[in-house]
N, C-alpha and C. Protein backbone atom coordinates (compact mmCIF):
# COMPACT_ATOMS: atom_id res chain seq x y z
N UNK A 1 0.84 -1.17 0.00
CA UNK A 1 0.00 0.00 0.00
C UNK A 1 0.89 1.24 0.00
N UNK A 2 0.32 2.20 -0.60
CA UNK A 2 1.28 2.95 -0.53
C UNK A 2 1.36 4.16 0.67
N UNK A 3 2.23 4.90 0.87
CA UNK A 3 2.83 5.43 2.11
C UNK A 3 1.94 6.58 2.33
N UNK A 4 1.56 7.13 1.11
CA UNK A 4 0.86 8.31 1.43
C UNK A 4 -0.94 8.00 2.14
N UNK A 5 -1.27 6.75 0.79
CA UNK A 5 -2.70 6.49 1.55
C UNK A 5 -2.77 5.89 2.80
N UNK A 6 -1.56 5.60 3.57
CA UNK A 6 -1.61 4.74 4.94
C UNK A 6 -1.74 6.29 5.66
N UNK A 7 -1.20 7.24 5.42
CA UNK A 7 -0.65 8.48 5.94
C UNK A 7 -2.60 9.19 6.05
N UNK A 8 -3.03 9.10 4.97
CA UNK A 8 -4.61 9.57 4.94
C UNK A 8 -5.37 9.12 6.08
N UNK A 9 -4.97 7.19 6.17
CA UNK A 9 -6.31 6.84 6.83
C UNK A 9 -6.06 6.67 8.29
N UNK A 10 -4.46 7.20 8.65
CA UNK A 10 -4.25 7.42 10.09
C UNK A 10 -4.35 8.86 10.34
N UNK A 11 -4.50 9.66 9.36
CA UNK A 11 -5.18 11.38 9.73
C UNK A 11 -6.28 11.12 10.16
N UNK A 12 -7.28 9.92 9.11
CA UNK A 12 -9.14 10.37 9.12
C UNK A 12 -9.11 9.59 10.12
N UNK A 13 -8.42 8.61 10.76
CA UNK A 13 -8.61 7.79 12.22
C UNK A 13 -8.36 8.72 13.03
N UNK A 14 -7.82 9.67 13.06
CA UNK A 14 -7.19 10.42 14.30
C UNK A 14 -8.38 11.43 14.59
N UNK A 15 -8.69 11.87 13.05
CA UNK A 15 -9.44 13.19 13.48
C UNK A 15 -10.92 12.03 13.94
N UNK A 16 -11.52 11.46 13.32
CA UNK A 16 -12.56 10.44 13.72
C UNK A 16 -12.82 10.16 15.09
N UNK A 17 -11.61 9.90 15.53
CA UNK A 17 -11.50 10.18 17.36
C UNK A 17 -11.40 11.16 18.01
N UNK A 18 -11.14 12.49 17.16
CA UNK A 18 -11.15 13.40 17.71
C UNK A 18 -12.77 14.16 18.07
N UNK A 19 -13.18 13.87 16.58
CA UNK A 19 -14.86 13.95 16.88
C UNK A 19 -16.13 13.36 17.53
N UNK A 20 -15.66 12.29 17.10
CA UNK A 20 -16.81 11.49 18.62
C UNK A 20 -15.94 11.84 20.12
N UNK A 21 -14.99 11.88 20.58
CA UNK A 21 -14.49 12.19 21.97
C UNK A 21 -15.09 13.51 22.29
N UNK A 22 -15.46 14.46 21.10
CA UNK A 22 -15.74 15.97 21.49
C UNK A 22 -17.12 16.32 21.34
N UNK A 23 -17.99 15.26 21.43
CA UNK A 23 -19.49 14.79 21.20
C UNK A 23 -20.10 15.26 22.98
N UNK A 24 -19.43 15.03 24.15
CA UNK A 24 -20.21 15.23 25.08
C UNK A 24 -19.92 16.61 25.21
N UNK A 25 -18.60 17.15 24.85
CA UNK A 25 -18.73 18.81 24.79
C UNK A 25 -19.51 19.33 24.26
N UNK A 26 -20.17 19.39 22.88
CA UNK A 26 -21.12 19.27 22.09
C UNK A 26 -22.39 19.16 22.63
N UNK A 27 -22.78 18.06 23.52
CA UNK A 27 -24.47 18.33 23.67
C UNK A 27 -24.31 19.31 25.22
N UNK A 28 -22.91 19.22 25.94
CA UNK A 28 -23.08 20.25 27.23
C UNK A 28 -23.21 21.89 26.25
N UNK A 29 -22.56 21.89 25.62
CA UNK A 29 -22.35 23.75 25.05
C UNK A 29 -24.40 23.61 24.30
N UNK A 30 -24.62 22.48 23.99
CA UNK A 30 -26.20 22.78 23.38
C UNK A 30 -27.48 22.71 24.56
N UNK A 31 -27.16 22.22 25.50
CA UNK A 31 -27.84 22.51 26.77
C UNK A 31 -27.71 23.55 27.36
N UNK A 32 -26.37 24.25 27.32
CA UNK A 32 -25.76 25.48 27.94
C UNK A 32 -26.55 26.81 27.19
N UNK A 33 -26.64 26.51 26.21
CA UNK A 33 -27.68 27.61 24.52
C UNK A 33 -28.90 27.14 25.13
N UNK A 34 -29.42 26.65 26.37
CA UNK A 34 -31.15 26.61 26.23
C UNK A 34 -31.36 25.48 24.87
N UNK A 35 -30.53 24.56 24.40
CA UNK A 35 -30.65 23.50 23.56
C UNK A 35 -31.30 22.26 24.23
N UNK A 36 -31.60 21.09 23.03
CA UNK A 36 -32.25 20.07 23.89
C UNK A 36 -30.83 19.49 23.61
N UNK A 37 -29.69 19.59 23.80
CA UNK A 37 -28.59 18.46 23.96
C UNK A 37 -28.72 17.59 23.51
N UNK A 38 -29.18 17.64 21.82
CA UNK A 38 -29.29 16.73 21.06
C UNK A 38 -30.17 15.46 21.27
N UNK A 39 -31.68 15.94 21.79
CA UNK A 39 -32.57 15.19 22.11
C UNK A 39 -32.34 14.48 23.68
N UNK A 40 -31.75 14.89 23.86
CA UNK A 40 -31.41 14.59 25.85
C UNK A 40 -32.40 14.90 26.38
N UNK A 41 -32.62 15.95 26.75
CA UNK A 41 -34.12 16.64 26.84
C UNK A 41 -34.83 17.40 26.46
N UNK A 42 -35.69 17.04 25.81
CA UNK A 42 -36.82 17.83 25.43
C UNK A 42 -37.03 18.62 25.47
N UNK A 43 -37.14 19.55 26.46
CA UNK A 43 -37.43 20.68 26.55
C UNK A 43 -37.09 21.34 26.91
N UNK A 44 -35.97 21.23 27.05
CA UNK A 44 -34.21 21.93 27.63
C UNK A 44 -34.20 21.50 28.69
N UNK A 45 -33.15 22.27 29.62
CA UNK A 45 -31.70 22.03 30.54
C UNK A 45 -33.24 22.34 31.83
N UNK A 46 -34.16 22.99 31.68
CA UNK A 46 -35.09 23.54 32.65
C UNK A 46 -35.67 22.18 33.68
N UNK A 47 -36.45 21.95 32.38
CA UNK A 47 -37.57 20.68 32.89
C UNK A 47 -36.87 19.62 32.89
N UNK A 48 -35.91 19.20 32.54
CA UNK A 48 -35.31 18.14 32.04
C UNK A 48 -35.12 17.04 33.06
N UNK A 49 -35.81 15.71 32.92
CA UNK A 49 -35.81 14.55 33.56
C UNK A 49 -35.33 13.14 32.89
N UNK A 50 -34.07 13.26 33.19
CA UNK A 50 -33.11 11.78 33.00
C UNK A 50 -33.07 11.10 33.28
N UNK A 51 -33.79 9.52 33.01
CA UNK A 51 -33.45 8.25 33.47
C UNK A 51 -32.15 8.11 34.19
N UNK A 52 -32.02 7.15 35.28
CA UNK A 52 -30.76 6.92 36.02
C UNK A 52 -29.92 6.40 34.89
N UNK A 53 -29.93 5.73 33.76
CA UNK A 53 -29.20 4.91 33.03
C UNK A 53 -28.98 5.46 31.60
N UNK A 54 -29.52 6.66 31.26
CA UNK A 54 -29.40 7.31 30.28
C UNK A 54 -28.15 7.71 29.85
N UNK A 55 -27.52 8.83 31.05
CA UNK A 55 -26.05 9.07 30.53
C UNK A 55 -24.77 8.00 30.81
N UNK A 56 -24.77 6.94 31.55
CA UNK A 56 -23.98 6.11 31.10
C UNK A 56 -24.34 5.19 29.78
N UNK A 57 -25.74 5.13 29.69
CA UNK A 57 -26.10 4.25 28.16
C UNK A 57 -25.26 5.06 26.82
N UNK A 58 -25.09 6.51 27.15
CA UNK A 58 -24.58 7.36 26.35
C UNK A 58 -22.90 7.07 26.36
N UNK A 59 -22.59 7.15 27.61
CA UNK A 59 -21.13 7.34 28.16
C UNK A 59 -20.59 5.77 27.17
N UNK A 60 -20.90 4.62 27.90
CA UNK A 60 -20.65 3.29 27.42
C UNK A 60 -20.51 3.11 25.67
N UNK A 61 -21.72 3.59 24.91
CA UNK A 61 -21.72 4.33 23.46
C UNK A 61 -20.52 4.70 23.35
N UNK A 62 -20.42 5.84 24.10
CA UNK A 62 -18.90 6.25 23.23
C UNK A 62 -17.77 5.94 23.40
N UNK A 63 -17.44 5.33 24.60
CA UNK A 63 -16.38 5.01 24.47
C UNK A 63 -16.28 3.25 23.77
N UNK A 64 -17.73 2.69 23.46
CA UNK A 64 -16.97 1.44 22.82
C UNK A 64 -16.54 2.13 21.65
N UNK A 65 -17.52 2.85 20.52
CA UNK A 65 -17.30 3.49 19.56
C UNK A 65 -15.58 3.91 19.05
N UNK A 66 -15.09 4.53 20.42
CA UNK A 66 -14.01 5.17 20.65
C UNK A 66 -12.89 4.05 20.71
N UNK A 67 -13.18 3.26 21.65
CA UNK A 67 -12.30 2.11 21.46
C UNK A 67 -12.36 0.80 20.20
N UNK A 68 -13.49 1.18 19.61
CA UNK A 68 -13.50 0.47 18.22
C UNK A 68 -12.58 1.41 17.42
N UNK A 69 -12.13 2.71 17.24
CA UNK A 69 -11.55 3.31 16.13
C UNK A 69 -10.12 3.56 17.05
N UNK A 70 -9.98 3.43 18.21
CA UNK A 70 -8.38 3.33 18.46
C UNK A 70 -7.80 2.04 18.12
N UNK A 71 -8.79 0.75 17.91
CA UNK A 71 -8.15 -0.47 17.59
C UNK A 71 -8.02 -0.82 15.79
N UNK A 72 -8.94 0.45 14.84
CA UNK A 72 -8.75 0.07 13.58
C UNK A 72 -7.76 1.41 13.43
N UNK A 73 -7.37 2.14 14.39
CA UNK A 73 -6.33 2.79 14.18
C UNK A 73 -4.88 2.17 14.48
N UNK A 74 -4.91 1.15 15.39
CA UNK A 74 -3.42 0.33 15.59
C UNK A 74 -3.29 -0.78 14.43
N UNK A 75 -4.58 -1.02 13.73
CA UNK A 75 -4.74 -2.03 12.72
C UNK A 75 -4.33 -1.32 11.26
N UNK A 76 -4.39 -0.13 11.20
CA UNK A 76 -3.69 0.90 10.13
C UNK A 76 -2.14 0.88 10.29
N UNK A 77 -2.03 1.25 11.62
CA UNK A 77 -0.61 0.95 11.58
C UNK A 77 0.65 0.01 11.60
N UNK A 78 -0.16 -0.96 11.86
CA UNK A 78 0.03 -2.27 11.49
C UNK A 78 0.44 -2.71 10.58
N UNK A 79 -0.47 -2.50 9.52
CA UNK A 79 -0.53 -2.43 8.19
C UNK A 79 0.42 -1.63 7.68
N UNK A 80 0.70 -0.55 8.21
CA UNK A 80 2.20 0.25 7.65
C UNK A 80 3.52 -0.54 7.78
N UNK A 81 3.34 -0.46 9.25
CA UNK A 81 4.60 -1.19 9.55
C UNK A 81 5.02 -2.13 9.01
N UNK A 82 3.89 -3.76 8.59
CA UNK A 82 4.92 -4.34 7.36
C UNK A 82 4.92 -4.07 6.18
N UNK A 83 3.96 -3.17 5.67
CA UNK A 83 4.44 -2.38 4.38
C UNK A 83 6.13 -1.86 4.25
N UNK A 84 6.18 -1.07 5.18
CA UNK A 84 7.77 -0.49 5.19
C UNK A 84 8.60 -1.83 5.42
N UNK A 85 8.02 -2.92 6.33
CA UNK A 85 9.34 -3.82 6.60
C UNK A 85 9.37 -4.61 5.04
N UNK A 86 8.49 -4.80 4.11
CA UNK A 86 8.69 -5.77 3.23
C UNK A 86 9.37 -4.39 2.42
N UNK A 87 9.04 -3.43 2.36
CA UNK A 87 9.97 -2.48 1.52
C UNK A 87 11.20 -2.25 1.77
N UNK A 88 12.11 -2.55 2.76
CA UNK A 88 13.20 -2.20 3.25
C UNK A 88 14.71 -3.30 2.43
N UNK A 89 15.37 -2.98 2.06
CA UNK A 89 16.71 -3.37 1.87
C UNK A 89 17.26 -4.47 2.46
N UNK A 90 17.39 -5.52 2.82
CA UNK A 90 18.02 -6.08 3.91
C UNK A 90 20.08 -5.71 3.67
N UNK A 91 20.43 -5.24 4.86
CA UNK A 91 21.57 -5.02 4.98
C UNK A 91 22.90 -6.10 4.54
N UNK A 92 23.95 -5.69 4.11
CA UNK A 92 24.85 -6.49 3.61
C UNK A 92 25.90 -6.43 4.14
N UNK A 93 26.68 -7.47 4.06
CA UNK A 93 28.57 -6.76 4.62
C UNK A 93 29.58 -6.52 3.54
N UNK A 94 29.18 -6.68 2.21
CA UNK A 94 29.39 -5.74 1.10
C UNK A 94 29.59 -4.00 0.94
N UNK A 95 30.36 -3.91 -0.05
CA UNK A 95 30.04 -2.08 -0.16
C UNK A 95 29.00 -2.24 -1.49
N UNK A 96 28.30 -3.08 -1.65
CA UNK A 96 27.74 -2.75 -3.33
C UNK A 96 26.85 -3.75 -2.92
N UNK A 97 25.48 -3.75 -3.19
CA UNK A 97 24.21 -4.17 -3.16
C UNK A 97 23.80 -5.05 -4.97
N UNK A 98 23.82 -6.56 -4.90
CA UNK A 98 23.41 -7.26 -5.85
C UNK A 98 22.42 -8.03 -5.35
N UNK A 99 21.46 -7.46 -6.62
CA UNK A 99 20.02 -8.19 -6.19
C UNK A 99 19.67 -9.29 -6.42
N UNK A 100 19.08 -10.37 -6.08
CA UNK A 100 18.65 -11.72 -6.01
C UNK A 100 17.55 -12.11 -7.48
């Protein structure tokens, strides 16, 4: 594969985690606006009545989510790493390199 598209899909993994991790900032700043926090509650931050199990049902969400894309992010790099090792030279005790 080549070096640059391994280089892409460990950017869009990175930023990918960067955006769901910045998801509970997100519905606090939309509750904070008199928002419904992205359907959290209804009728804003006022009336608002939360099941006991709601925000960890949320919490648990994201971080499997989160820990699903840190593990296809070590699986990208993975994938680099023997890319570069099958690309590499193997060393000689020669001064002049003859290929097989």
């Amino acid at each position: 594969m080549h070096p640059n598209v391994l280089r892409g899909l460990v950017a869009l993994a990175v930023l990918a985690i960067l955006v769901v991790s910045a998801i509970p900032l997100l519905i606090l700043l939309d509750l904070s606006g008199n928002g419904t926090g992205w359907g959290l509650c209804e009728a804003g931050l006022d009336t608002c009545r939360v099941g006991p199990f709601r925000g960890a049902r949320l919490a648990a969400l994201l971080l499997t989510v989160l820990f699903a894309m840190a593990g296809l992010l070590r699986f990208i790099v993975w994938i680099a790493s023997r890319s570069a090792r099958r690309n590499t030279v193997p060393a000689s005790t020669t001064d002049f390199f003859i290929p097989e």
